[in-house]
N, C-alpha and C. Protein backbone atom coordinates (compact mmCIF):
# COMPACT_ATOMS: atom_id res chain seq x y z
N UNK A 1 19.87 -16.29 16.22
CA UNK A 1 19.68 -15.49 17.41
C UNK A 1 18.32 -14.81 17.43
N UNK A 2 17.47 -14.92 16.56
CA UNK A 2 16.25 -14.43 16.52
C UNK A 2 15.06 -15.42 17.12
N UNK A 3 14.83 -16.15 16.76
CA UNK A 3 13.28 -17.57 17.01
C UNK A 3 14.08 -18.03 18.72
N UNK A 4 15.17 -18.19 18.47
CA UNK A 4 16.05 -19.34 19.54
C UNK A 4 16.50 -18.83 20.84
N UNK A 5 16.22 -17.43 20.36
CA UNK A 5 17.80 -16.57 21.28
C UNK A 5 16.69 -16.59 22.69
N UNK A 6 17.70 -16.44 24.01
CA UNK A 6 17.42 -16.27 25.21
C UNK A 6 17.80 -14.79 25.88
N UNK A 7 17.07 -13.76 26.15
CA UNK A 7 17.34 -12.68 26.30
C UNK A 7 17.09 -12.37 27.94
N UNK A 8 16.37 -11.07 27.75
CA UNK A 8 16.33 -10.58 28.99
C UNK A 8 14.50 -10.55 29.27
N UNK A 9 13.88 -11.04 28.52
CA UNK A 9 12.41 -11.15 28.87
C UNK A 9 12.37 -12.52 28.77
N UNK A 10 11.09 -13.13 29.82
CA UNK A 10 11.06 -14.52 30.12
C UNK A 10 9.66 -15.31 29.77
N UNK A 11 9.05 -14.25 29.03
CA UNK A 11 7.42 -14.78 28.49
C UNK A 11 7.00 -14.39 26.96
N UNK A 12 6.51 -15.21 26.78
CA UNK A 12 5.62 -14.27 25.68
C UNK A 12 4.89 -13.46 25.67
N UNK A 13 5.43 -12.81 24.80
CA UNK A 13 5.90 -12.87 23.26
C UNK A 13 7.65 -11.98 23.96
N UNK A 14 8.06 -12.89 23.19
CA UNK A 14 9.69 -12.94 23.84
C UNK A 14 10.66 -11.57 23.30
N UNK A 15 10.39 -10.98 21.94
CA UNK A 15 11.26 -10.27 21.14
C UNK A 15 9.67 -9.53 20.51
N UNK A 16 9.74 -8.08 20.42
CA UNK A 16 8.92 -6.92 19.96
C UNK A 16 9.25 -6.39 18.70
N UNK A 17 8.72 -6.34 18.04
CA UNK A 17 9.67 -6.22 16.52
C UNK A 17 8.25 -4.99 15.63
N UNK A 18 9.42 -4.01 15.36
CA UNK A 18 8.61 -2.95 14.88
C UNK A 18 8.67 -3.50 12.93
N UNK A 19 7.79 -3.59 12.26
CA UNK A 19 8.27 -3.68 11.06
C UNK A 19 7.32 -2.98 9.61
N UNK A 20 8.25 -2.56 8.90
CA UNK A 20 8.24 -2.10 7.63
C UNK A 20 8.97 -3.12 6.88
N UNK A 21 8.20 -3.00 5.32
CA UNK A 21 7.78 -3.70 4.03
C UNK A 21 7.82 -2.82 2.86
N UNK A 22 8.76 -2.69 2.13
CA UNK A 22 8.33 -2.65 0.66
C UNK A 22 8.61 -3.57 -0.59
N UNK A 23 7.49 -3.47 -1.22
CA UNK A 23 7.31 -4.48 -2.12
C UNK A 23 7.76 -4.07 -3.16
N UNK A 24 8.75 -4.53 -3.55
CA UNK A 24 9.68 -4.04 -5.21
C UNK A 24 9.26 -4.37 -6.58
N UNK A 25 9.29 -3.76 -7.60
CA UNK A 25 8.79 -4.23 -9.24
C UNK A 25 10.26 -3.90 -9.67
N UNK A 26 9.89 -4.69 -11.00
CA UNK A 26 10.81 -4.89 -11.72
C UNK A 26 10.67 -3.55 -13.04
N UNK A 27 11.47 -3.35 -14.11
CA UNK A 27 11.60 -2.77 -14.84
C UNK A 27 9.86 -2.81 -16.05
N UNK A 28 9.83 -4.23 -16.15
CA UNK A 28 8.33 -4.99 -16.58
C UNK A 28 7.03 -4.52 -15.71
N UNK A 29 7.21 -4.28 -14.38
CA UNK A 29 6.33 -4.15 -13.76
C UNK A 29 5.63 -5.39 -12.94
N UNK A 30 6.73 -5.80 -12.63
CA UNK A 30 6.60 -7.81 -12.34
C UNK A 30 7.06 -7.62 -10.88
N UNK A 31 6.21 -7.88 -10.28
CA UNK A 31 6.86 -8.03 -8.55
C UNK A 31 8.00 -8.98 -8.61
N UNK A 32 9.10 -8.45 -8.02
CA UNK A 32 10.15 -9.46 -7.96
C UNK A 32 10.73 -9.61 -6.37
N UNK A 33 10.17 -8.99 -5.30
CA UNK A 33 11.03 -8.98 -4.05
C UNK A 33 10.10 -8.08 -2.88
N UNK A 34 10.20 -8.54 -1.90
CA UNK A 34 9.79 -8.07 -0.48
C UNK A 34 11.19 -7.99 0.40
N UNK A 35 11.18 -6.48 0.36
CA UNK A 35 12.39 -5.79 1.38
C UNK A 35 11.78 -5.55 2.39
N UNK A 36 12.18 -5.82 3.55
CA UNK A 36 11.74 -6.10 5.28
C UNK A 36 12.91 -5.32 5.91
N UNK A 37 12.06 -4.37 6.72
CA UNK A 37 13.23 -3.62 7.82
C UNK A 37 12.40 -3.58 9.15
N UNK A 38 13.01 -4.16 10.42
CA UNK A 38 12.43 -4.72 11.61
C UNK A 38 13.30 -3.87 12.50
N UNK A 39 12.29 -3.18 12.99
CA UNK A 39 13.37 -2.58 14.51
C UNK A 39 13.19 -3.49 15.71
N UNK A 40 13.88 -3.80 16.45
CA UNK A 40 13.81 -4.68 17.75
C UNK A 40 13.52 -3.51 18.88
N UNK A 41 12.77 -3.98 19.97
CA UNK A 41 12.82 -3.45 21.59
C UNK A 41 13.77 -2.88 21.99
N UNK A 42 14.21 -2.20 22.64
CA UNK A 42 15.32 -1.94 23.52
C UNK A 42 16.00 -2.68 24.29
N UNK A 43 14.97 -3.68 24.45
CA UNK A 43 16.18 -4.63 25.68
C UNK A 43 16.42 -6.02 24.70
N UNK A 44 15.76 -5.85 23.68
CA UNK A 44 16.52 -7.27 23.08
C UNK A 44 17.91 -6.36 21.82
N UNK A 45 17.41 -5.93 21.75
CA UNK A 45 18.30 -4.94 21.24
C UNK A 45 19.87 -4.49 21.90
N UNK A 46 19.88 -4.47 23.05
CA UNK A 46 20.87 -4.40 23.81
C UNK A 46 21.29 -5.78 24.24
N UNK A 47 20.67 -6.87 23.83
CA UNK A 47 21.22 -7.88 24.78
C UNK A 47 21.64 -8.80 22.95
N UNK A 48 21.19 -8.06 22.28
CA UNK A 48 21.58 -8.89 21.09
C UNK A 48 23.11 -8.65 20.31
N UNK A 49 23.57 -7.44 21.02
CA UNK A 49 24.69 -6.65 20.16
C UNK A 49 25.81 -7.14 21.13
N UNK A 50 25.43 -7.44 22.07
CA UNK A 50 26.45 -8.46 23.30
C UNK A 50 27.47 -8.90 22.14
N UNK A 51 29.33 -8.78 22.42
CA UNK A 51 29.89 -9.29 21.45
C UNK A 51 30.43 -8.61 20.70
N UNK A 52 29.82 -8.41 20.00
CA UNK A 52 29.72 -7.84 18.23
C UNK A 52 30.39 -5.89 18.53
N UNK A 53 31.31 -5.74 19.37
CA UNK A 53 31.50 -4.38 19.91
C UNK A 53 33.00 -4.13 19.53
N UNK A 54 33.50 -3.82 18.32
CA UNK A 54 34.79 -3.87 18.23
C UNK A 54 35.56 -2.78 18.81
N UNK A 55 34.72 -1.80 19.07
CA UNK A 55 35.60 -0.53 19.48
C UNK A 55 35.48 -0.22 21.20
N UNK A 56 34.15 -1.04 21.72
CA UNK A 56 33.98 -0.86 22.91
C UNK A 56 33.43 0.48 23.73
N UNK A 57 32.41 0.84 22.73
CA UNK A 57 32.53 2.14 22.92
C UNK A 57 30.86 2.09 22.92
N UNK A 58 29.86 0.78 22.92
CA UNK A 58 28.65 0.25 22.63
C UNK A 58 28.14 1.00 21.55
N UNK A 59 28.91 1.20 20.63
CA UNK A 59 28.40 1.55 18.98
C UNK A 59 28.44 0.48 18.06
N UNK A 60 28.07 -0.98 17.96
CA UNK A 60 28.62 -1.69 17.18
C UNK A 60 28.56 -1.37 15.51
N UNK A 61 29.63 -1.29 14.32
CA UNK A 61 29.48 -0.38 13.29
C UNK A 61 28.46 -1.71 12.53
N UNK A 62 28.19 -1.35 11.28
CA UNK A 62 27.42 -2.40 10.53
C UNK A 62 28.26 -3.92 9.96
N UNK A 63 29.65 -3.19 10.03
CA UNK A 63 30.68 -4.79 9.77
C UNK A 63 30.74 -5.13 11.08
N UNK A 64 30.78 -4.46 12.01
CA UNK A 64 30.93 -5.68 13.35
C UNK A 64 29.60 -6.67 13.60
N UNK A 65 28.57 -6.06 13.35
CA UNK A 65 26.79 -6.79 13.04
C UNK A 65 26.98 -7.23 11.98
N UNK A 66 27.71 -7.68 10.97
CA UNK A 66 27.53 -8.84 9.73
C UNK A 66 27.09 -10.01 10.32
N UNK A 67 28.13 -10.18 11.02
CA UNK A 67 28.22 -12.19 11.72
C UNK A 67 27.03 -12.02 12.48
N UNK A 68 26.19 -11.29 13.00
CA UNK A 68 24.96 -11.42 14.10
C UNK A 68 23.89 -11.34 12.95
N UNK A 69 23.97 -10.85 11.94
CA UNK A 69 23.07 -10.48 10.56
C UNK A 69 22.82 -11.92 9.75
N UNK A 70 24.11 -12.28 9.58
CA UNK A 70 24.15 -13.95 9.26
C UNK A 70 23.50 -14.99 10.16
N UNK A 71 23.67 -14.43 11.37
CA UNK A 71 23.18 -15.77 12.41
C UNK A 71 21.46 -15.51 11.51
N UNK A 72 21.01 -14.43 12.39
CA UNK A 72 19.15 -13.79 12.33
C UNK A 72 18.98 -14.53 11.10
N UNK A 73 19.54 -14.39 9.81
CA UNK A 73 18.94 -14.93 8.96
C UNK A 73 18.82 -16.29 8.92
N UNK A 74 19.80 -16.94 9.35
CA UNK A 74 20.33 -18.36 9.19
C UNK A 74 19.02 -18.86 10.50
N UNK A 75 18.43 -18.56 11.84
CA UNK A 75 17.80 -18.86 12.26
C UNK A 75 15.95 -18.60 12.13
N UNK A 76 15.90 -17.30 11.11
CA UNK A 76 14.48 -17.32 10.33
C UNK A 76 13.95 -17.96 9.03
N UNK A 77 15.20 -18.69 8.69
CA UNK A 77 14.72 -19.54 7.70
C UNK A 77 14.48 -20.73 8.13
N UNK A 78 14.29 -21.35 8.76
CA UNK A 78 13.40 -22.50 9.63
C UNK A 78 11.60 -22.25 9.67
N UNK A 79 11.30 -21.00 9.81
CA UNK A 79 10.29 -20.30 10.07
C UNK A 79 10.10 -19.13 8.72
N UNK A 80 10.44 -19.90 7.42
CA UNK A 80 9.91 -18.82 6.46
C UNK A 80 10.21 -17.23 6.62
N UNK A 81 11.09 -16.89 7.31
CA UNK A 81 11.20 -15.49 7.61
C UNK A 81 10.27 -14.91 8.00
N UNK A 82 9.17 -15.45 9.07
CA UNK A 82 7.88 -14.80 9.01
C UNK A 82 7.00 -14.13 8.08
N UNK A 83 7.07 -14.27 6.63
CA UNK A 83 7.05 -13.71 5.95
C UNK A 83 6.12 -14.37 4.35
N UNK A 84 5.13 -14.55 4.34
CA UNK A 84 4.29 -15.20 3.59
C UNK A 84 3.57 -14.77 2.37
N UNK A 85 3.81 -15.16 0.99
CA UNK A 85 3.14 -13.89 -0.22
C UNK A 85 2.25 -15.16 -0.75
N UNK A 86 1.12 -14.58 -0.87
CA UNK A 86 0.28 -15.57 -1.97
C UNK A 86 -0.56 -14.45 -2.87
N UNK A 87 -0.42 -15.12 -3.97
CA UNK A 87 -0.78 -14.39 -5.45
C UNK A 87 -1.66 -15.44 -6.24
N UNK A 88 -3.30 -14.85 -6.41
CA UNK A 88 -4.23 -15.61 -6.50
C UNK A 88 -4.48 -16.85 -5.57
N UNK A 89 -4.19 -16.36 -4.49
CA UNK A 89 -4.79 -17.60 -3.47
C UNK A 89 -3.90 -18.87 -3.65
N UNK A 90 -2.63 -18.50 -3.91
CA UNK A 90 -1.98 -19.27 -4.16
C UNK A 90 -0.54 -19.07 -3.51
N UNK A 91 0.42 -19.85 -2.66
CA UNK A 91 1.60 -19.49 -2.20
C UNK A 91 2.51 -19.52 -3.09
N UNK A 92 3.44 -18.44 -3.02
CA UNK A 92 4.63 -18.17 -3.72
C UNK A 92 5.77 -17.99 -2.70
N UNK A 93 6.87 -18.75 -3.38
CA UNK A 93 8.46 -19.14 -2.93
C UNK A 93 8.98 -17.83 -3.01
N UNK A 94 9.92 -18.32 -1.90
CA UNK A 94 11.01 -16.87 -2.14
C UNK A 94 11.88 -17.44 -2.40
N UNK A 95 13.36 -17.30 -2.81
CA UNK A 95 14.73 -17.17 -3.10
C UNK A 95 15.37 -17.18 -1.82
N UNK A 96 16.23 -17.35 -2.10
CA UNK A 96 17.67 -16.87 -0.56
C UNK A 96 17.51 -15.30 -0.36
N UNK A 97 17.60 -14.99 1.02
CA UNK A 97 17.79 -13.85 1.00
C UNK A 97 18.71 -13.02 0.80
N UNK A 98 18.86 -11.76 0.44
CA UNK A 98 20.01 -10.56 -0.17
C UNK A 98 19.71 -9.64 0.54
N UNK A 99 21.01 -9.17 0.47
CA UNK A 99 21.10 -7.83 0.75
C UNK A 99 20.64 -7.65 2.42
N UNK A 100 21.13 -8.04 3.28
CA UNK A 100 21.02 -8.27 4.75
C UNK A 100 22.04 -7.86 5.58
N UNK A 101 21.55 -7.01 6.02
CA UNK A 101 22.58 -6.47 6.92
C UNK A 101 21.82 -5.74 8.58
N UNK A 102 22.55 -5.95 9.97
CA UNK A 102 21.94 -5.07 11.11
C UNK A 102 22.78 -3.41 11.04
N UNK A 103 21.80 -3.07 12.12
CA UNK A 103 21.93 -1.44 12.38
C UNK A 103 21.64 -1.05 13.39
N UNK A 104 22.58 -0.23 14.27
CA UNK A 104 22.09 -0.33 15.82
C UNK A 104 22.72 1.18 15.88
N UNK A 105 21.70 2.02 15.78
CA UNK A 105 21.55 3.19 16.19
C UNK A 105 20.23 3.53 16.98
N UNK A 106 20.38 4.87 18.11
CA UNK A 106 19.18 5.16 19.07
C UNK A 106 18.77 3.79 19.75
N UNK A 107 20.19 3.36 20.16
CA UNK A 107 19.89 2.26 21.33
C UNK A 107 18.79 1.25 20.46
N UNK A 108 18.53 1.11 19.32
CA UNK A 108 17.67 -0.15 18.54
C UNK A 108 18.73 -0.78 17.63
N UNK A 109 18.27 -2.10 17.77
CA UNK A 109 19.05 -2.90 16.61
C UNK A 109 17.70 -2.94 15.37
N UNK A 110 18.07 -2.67 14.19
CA UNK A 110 17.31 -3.00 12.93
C UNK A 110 18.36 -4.03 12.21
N UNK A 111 16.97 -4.84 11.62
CA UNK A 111 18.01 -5.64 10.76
C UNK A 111 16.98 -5.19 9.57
N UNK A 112 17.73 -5.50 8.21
CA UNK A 112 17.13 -5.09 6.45
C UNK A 112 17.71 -6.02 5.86
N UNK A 113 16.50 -6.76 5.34
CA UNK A 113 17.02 -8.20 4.37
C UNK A 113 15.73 -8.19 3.29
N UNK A 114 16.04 -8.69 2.16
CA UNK A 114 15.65 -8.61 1.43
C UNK A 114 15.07 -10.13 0.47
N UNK A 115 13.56 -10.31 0.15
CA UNK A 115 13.65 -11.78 0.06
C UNK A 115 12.81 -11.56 -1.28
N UNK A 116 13.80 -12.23 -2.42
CA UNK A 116 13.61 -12.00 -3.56
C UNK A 116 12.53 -13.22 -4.15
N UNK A 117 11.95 -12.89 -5.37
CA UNK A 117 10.71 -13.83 -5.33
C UNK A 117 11.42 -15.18 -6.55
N UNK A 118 11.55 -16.35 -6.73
CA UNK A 118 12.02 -17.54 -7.19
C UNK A 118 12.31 -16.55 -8.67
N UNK A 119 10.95 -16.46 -9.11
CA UNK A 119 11.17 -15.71 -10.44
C UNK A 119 9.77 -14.67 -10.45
N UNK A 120 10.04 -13.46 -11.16
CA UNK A 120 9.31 -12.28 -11.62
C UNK A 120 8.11 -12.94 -11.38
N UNK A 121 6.84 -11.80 -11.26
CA UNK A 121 5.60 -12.31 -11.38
C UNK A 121 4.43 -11.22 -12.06
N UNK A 122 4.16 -11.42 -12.98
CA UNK A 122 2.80 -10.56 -13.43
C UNK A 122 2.05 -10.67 -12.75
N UNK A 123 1.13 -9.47 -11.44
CA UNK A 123 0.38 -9.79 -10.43
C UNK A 123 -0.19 -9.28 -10.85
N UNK A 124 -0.80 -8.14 -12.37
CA UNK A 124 -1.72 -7.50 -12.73
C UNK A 124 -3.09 -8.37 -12.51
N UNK A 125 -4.14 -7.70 -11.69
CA UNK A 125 -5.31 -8.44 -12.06
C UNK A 125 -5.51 -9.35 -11.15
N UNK A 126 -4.36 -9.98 -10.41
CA UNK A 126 -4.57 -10.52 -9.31
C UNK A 126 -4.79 -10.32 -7.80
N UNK A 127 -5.48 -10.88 -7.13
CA UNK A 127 -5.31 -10.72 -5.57
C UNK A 127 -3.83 -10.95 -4.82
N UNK A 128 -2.95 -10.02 -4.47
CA UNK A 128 -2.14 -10.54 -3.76
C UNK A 128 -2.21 -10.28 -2.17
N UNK A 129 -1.17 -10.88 -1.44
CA UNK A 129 -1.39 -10.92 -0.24
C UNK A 129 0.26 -11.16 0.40
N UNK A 130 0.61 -10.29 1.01
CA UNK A 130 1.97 -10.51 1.94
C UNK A 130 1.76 -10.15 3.51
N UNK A 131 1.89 -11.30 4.28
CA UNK A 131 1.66 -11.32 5.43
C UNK A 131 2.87 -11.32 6.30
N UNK A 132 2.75 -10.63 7.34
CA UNK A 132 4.35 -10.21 8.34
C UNK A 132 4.11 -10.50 9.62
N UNK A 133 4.29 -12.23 10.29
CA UNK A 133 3.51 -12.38 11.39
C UNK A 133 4.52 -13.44 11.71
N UNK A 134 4.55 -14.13 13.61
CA UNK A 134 5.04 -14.89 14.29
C UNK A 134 3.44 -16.13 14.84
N UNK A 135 3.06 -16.60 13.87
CA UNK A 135 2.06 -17.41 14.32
C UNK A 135 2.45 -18.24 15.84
N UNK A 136 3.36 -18.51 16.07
CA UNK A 136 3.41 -18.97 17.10
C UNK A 136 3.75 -17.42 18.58
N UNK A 137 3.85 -15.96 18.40
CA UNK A 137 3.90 -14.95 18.81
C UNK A 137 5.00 -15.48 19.84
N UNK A 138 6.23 -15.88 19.27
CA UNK A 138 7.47 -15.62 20.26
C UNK A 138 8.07 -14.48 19.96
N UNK A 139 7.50 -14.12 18.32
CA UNK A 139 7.61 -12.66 18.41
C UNK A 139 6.79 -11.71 17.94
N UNK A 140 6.32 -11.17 19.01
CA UNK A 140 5.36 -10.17 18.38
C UNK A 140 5.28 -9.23 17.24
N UNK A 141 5.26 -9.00 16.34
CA UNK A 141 6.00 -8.79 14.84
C UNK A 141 4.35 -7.15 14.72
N UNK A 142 4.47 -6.26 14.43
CA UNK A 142 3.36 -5.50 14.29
C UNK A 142 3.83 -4.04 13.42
N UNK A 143 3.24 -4.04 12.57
CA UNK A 143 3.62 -2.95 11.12
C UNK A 143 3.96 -1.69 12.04
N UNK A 144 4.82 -0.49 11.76
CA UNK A 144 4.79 0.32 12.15
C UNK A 144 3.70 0.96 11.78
N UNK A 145 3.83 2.72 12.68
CA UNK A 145 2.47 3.14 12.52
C UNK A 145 2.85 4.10 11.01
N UNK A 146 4.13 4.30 11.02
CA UNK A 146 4.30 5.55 9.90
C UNK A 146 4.92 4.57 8.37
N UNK A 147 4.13 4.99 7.51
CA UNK A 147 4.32 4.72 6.46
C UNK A 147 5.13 3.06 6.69
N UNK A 148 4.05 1.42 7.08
CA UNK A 148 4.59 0.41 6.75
C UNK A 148 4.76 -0.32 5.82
N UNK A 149 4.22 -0.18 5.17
CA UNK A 149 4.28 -0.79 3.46
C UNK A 149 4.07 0.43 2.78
N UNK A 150 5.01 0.37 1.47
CA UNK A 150 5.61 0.89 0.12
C UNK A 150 5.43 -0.18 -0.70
N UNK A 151 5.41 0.68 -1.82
CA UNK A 151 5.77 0.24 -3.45
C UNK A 151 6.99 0.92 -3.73
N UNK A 152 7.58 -0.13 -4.49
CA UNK A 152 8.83 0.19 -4.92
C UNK A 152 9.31 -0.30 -5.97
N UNK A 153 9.90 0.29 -6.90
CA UNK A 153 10.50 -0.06 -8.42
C UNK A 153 9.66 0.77 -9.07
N UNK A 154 9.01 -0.15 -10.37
CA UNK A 154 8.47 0.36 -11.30
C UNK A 154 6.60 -0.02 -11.32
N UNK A 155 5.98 0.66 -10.19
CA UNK A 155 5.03 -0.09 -9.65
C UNK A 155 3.88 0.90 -9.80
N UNK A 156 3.80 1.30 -10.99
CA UNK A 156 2.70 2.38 -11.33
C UNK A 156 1.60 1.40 -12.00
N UNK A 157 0.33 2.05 -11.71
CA UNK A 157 -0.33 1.26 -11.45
C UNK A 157 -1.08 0.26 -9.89
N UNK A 158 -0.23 0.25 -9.58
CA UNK A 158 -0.41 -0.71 -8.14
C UNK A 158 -0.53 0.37 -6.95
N UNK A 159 -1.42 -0.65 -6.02
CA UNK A 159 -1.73 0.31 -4.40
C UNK A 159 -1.66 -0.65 -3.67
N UNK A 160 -1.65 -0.49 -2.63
CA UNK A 160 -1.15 -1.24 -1.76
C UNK A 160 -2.60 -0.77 -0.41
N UNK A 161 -2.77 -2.10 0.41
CA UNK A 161 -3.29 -1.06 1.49
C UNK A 161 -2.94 -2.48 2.93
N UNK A 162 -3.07 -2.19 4.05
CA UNK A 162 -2.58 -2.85 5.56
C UNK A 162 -4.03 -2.77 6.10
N UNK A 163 -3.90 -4.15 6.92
CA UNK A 163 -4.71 -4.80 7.62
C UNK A 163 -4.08 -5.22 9.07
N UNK A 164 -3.99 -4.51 10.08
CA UNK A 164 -3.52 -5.43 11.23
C UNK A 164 -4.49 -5.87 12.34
N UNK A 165 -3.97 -6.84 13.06
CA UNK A 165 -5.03 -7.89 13.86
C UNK A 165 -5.29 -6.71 14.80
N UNK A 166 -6.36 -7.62 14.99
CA UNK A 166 -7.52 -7.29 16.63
C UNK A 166 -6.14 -7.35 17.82
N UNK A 167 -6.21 -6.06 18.44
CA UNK A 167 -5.61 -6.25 19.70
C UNK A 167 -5.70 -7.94 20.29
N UNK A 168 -4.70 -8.34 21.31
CA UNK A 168 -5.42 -9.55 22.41
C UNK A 168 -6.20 -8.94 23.07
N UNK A 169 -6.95 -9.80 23.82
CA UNK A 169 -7.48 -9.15 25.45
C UNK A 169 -6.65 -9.66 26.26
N UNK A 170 -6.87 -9.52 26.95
CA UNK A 170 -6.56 -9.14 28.33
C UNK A 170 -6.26 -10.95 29.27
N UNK A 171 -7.30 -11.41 29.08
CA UNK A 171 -7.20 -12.96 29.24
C UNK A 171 -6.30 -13.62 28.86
N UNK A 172 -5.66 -13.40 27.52
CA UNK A 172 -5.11 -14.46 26.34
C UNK A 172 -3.82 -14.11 27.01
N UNK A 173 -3.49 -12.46 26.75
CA UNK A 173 -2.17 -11.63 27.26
C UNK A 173 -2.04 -12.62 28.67
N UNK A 174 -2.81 -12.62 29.53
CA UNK A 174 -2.04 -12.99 30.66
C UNK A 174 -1.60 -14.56 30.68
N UNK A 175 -2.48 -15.30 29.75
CA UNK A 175 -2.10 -17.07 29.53
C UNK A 175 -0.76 -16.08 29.03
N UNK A 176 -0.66 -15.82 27.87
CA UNK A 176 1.00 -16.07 27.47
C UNK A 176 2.10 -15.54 28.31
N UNK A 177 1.99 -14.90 29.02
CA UNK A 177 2.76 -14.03 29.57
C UNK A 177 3.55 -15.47 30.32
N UNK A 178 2.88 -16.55 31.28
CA UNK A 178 3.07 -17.40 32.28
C UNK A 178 3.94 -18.03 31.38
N UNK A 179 4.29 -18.07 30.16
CA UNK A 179 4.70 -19.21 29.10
C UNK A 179 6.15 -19.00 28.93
N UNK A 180 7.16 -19.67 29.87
CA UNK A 180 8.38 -19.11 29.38
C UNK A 180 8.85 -19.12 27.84
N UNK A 181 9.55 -18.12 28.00
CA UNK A 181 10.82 -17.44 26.84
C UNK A 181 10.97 -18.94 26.19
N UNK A 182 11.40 -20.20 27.01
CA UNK A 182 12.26 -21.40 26.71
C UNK A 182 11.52 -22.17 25.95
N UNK A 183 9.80 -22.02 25.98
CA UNK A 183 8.39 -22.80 25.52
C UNK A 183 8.16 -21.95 23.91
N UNK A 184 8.62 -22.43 23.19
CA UNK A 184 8.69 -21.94 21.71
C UNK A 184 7.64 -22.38 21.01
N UNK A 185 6.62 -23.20 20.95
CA UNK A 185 5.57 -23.99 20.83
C UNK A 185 4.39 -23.62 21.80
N UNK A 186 3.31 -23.11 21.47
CA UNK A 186 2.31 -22.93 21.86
C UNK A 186 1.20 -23.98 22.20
N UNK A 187 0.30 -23.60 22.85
CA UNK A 187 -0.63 -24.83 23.16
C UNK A 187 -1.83 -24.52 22.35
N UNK A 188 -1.88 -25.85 21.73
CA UNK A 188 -3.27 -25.30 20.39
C UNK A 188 -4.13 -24.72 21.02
N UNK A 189 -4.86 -24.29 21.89
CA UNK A 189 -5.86 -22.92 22.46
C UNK A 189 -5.24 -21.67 22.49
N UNK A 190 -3.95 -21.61 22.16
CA UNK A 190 -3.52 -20.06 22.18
C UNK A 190 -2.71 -20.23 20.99
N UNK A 191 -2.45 -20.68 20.38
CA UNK A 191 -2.28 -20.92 18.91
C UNK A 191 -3.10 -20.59 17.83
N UNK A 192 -4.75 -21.10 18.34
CA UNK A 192 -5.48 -20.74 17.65
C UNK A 192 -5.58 -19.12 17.58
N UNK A 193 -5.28 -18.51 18.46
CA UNK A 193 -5.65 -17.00 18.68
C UNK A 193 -4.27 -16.26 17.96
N UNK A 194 -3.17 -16.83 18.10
CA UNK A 194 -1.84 -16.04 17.75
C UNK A 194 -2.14 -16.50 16.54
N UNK A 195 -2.62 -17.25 15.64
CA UNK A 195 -2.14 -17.75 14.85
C UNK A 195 -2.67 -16.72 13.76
N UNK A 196 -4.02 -16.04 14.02
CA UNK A 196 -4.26 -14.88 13.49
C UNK A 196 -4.47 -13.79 13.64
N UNK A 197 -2.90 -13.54 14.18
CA UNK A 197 -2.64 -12.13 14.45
C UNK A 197 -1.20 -11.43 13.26
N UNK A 198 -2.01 -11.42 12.33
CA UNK A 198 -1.55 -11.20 10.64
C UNK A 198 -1.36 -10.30 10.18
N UNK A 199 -0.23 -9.50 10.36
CA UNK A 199 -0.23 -8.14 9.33
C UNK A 199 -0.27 -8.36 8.12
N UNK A 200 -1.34 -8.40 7.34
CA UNK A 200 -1.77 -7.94 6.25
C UNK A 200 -1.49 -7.10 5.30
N UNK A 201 -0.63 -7.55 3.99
CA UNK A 201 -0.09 -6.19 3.21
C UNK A 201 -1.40 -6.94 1.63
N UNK A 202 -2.31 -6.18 1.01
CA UNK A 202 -2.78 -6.42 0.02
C UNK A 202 -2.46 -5.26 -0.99
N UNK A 203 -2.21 -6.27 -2.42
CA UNK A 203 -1.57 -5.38 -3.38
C UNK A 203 -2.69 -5.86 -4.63
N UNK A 204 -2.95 -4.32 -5.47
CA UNK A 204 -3.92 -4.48 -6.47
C UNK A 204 -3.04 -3.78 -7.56
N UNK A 205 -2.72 -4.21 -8.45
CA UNK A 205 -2.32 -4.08 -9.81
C UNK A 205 -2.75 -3.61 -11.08
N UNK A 206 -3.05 -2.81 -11.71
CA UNK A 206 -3.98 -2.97 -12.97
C UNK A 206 -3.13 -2.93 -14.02
């Protein structure tokens, strides 16, 4: 229900997604996991909890959002979870995701999933890089402004710092806008432009 879903907006960028990142260590001091918490829009947000309402009272609790929590994930793994780590210029695998669950309070749905790394990694000394982006911008994906990336675990030593893209102009905004919701695939001239629009998480280790 996330990449696929058909809502109540009819262009791109289809779904608005507020998001926070923290990057977890291990006991060693070994990055082992990128925890992701995404708030949605208001109107996809309301059109996503459609269903999932056991009491009818438009509070859906966090067990009635399991099965909609399962879908989101089950449809961002086609698309890497938007979610990309390379350590020394090099890409690194994630695991299945854990620990996933939605949350729909103040009229927003959040979902929190957690994407653990294949195995531990000594990043001391290295360049890393975790990127939080919709290259194809069906969903506009953009770090919050308050505190979006953390360290987390045992991560002394390490800093972290965010990079987010160049606004669009004004031109590009209005090509996508014409592009229905249903057009999931971009046209390589506006591909090229979404394609680097990259939230940027860089992590330094010593």
């Amino acid at each position: 229900m996330l990449p696929a879903s058909t809502g109540p907006a009819s262009a791109h960028p289809h779904i608005l997604v507020e998001a926070h990142a923290e990057i977890l260590f291990n006991a060693q001091g070994q990055m082992v996991a990128v925890a992701n918490t995404w708030d949605f829009d208001d109107a996809f947000s309301a059109f996503a909890i459609q269903g999932y309402d056991s009491k009818g009272d438009g509070i859906p609790t966090r067990a009635d959002l399991q099965p909609l929590a399962e879908v989101n994930l089950q449809s961002l793994a086609e698309y890497g979870y938007f979610t990309k780590l390379k350590v020394a210029g090099a890409s690194v695998s994630f695991g299945d995701p854990k620990d996933y669950y939605d949350v729909f309070a103040n009229e927003k749905l959040t979902l929190h999933f957690t994407l653990p790394l294949v195995k531990p990694l000594d990043v001391r000394g290295k360049a890393v890089e975790i990127d939080v982006y919709d290259p194809d911008y069906f969903a506009a994906i953009t770090f919050g402004k308050e505190q979006p990336v953390k360290l987390g675990g045992h991560s002394a030593g390490c800093e972290s710092s965010v990079h987010r893209p160049e606004p669009l102009d004004s031109g590009i905004a209005s090509q996508l806008a014409v592009i229905p919701a249903t057009q999931r695939k971009l046209p390589p001239g506006l591909f090229a432009v979404t394609n680097k629009l990259v939230n940027a998480t860089r992590v330094t280790c010593k």
